[in-house]
C-alpha atoms as a PDB file:
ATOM      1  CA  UNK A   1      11.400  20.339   0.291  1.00  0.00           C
ATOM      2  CA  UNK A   2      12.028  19.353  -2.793  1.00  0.00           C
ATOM      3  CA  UNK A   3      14.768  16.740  -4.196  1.00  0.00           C
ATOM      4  CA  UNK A   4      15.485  15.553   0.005  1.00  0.00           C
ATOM      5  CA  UNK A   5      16.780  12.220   0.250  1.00  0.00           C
ATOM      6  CA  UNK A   6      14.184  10.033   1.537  1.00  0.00           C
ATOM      7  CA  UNK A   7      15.663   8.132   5.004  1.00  0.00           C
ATOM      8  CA  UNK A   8      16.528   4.193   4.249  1.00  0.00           C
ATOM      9  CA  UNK A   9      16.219   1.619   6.993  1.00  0.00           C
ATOM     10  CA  UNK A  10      18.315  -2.243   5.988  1.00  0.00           C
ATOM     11  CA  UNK A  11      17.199  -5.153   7.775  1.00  0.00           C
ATOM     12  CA  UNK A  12      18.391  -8.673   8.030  1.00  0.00           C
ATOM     13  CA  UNK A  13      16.223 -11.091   9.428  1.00  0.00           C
ATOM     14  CA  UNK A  14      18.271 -14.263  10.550  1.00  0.00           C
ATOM     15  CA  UNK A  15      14.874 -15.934   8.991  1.00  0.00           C
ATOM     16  CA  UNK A  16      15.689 -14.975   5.465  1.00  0.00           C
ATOM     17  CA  UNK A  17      19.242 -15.712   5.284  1.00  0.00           C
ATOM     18  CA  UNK A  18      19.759 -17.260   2.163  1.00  0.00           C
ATOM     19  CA  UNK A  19      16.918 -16.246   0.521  1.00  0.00           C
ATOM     20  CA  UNK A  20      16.298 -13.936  -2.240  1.00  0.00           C
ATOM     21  CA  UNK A  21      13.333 -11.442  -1.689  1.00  0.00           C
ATOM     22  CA  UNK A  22      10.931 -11.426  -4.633  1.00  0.00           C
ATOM     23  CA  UNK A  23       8.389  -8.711  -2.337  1.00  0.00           C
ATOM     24  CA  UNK A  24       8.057  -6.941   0.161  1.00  0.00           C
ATOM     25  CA  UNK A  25       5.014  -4.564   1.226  1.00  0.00           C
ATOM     26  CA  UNK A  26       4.612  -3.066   4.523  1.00  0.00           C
ATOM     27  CA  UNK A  27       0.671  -3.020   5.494  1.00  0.00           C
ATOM     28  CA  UNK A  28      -1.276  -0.055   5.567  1.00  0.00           C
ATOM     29  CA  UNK A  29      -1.064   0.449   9.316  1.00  0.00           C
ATOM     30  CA  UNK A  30       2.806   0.022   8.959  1.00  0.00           C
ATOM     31  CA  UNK A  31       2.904  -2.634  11.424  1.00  0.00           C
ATOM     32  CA  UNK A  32       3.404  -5.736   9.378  1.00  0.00           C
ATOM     33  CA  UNK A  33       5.511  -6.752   6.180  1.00  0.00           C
ATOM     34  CA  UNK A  34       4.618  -9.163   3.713  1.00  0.00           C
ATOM     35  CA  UNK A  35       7.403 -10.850   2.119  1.00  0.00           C
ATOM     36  CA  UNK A  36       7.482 -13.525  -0.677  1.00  0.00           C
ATOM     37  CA  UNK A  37      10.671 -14.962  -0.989  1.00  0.00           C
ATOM     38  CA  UNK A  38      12.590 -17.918  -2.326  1.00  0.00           C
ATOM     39  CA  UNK A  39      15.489 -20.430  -2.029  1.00  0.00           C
ATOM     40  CA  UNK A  40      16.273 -22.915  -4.176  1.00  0.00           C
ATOM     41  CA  UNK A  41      12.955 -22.836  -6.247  1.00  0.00           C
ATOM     42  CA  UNK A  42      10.894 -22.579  -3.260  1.00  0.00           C
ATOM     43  CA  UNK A  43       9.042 -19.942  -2.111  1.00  0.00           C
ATOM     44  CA  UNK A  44       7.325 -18.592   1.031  1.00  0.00           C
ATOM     45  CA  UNK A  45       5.019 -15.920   1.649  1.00  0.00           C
ATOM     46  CA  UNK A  46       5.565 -14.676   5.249  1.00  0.00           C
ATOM     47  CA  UNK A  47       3.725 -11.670   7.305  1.00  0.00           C
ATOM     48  CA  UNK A  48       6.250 -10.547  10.657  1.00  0.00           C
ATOM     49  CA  UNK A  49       5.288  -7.179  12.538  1.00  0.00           C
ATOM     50  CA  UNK A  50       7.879  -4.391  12.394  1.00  0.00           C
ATOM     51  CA  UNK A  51       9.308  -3.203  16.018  1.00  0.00           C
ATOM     52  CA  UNK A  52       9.834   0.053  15.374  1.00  0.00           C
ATOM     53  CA  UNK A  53      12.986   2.761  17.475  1.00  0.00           C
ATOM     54  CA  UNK A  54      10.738   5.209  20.138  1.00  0.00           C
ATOM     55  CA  UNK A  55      11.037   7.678  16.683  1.00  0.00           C
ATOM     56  CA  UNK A  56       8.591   5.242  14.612  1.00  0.00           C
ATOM     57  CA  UNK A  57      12.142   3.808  12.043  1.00  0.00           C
ATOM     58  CA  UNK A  58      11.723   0.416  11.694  1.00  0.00           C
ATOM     59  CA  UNK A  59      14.525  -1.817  13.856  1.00  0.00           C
ATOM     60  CA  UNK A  60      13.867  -5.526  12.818  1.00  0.00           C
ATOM     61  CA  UNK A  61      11.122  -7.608  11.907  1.00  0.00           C
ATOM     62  CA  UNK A  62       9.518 -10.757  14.561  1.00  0.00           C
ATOM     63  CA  UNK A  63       9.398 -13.945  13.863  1.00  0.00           C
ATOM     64  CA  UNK A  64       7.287 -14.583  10.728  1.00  0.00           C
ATOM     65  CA  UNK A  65       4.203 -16.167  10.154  1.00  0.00           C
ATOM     66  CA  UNK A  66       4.139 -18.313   7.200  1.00  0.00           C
ATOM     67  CA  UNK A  67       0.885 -18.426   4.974  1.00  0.00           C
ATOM     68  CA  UNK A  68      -0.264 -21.278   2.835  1.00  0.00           C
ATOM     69  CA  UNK A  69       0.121 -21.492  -0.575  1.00  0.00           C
ATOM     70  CA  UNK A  70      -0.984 -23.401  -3.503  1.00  0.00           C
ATOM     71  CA  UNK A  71       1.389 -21.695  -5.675  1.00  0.00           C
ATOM     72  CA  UNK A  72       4.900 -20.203  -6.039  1.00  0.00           C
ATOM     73  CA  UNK A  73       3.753 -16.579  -6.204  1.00  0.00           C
ATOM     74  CA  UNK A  74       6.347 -14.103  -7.343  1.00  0.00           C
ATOM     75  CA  UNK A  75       3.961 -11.069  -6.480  1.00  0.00           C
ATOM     76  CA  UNK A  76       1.617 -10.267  -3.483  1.00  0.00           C
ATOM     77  CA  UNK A  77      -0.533  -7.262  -2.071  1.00  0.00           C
ATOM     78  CA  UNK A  78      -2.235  -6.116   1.103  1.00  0.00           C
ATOM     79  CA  UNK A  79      -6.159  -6.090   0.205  1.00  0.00           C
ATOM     80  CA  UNK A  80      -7.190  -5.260   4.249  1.00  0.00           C
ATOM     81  CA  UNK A  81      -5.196  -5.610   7.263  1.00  0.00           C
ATOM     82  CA  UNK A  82      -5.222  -9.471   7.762  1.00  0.00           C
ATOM     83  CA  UNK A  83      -5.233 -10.843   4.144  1.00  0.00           C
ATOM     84  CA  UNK A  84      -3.099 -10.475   1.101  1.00  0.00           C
ATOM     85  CA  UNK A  85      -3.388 -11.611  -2.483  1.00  0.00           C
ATOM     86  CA  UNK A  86      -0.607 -13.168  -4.259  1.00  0.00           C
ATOM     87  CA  UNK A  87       0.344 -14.633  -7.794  1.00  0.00           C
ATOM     88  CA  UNK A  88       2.835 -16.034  -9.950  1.00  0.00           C
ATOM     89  CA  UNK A  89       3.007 -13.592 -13.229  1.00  0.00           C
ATOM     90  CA  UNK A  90       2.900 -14.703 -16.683  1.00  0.00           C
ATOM     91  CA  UNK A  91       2.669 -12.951 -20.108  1.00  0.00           C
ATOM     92  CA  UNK A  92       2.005 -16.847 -21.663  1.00  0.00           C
ATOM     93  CA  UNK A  93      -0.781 -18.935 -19.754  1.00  0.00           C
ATOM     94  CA  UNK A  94      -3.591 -18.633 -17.375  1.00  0.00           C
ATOM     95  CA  UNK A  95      -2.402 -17.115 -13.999  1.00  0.00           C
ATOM     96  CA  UNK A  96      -4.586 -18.150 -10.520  1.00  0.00           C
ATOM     97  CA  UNK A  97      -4.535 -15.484  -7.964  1.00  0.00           C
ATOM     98  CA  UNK A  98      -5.111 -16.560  -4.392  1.00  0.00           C
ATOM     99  CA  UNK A  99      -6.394 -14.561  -1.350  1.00  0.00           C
ATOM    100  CA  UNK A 100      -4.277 -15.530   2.016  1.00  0.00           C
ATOM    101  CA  UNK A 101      -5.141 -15.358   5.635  1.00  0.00           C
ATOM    102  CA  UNK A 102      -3.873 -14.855   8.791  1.00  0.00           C
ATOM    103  CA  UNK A 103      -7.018 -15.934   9.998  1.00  0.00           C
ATOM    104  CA  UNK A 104      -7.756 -18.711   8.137  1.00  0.00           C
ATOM    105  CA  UNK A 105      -5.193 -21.974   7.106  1.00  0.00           C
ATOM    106  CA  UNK A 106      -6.589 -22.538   3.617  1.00  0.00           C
ATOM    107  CA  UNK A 107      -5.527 -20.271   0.322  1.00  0.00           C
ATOM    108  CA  UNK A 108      -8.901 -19.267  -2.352  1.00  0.00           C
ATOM    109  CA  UNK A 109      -7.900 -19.509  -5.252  1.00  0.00           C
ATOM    110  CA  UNK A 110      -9.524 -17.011  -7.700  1.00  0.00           C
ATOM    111  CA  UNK A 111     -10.710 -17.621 -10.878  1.00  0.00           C
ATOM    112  CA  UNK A 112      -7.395 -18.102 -13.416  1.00  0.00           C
ATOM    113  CA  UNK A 113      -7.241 -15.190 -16.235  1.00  0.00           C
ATOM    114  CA  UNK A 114      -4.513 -15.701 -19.084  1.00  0.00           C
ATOM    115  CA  UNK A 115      -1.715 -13.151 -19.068  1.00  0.00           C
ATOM    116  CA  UNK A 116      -2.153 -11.080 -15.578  1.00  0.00           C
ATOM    117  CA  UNK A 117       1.150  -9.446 -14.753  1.00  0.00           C
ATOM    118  CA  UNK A 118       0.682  -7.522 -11.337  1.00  0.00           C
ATOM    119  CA  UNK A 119      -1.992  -7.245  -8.780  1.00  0.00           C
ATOM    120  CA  UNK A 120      -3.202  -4.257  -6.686  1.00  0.00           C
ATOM    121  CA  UNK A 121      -5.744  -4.191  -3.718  1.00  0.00           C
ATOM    122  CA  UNK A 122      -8.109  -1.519  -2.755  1.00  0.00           C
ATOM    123  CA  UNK A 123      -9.938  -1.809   0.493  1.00  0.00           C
ATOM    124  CA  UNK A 124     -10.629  -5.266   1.134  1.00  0.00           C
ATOM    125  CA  UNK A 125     -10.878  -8.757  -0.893  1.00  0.00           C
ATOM    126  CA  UNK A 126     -13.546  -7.465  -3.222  1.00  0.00           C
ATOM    127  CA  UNK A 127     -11.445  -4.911  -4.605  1.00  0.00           C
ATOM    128  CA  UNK A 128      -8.629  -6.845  -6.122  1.00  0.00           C
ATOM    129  CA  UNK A 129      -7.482  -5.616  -9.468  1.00  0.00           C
ATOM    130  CA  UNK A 130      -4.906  -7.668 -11.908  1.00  0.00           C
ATOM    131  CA  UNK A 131      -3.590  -6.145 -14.977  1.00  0.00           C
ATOM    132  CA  UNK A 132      -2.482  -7.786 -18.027  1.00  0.00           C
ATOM    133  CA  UNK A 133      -1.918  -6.695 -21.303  1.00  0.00           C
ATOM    134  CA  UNK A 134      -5.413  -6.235 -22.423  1.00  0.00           C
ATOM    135  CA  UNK A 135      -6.475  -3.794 -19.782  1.00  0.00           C
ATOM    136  CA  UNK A 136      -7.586  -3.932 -15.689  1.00  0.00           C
ATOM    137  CA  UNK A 137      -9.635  -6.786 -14.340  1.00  0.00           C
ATOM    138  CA  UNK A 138     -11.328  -6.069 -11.102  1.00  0.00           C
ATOM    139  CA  UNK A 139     -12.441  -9.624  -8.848  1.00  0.00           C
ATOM    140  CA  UNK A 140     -16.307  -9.928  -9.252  1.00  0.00           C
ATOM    141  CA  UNK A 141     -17.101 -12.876  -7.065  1.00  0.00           C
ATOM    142  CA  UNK A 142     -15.017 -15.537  -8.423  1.00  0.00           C
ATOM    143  CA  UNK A 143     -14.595 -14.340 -11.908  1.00  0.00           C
ATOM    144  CA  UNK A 144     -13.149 -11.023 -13.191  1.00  0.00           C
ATOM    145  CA  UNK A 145     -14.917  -8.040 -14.455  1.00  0.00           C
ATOM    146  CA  UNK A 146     -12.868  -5.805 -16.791  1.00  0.00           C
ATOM    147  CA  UNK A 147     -12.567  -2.225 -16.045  1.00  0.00           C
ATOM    148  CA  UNK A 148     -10.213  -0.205 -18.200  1.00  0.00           C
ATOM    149  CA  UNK A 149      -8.227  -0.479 -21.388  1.00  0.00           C
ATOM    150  CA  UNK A 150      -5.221   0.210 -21.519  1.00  0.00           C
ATOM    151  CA  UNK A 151      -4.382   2.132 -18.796  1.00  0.00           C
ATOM    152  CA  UNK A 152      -1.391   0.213 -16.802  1.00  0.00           C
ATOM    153  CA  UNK A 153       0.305  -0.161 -13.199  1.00  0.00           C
ATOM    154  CA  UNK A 154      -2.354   0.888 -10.985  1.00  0.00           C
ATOM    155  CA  UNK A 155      -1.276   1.238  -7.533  1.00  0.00           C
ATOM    156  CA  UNK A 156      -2.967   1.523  -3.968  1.00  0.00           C
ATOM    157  CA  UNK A 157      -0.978   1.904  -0.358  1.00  0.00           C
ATOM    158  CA  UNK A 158       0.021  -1.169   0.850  1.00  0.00           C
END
């Protein structure tokens, strides 16, 4: 049906009281959320699981996990179902993406690119794409590889 009003779910996490949300991206599997967000100029990036109602709606998120940072990203992706990417945007200097795990303590940093202003992530940490205004970078080892001009705001679930 055309035009239906998609269903809305609010949650408020006693964790982020107080805190502004700068993302939030549920994981392909729907099971976890990953949420950057910040207070007072300083910012976490957190992964909780959803608890979903017996109908699959989400009722509140766990306790969070918080990932390491070397940065105060503004923007993060899923890129598989353990690790996320995540970077503070910038139309004016070199930008460092880093790839976070749950499974491991310490951030990798990519290599910096000037100007990236969003991320996306295919299917796993080799297939990390950042856009700025010169075109689409995909990750190629630790460097980037461009891939398109001018095509902008490429987007993958997750």
């Amino acid at each position: 049906e055309t035009g239906a009003a998609l269903p809305s779910v609010s949650l408020s996490p006693a964790w982020l009281a107080g805190r502004t949300v700068k993302e939030f991206r549920i994981s392909r599997e729907g099971v976890r959320a990953l949420v950057i967000s910040e207070q007072n100029g300083v910012t976490r990036v957190q992964v909780a699981g959803i608890i979903r109602a017996a109908d699959g709606t989400p009722r509140e998120l766990t306790a969070p996990v918080t990932l390491v940072t070397g940065s105060n990203p503004d923007q993060g992706v899923w890129v598989n179902d353990t690790t996320v990417a995540v970077m503070k945007s910038s139309t004016a200097s070199n930008v460092t993406p880093e790839i976070l795990s749950l499974t491991s303590g310490a951030p990798q940093q990519l290599a910096p690119w000037p100007g990236l202003l969003s991320l996306s992530g295919g299917n796993g940490p080799d297939e990390i794409f950042a856009q700025s205004a010169e075109g689409i970078f995909q990750r190629l080892g630790n460097g980037w590889s461009p891939q398109i001009k001018g095509p902008t705001e490429m987007s993958f679930p997750g």
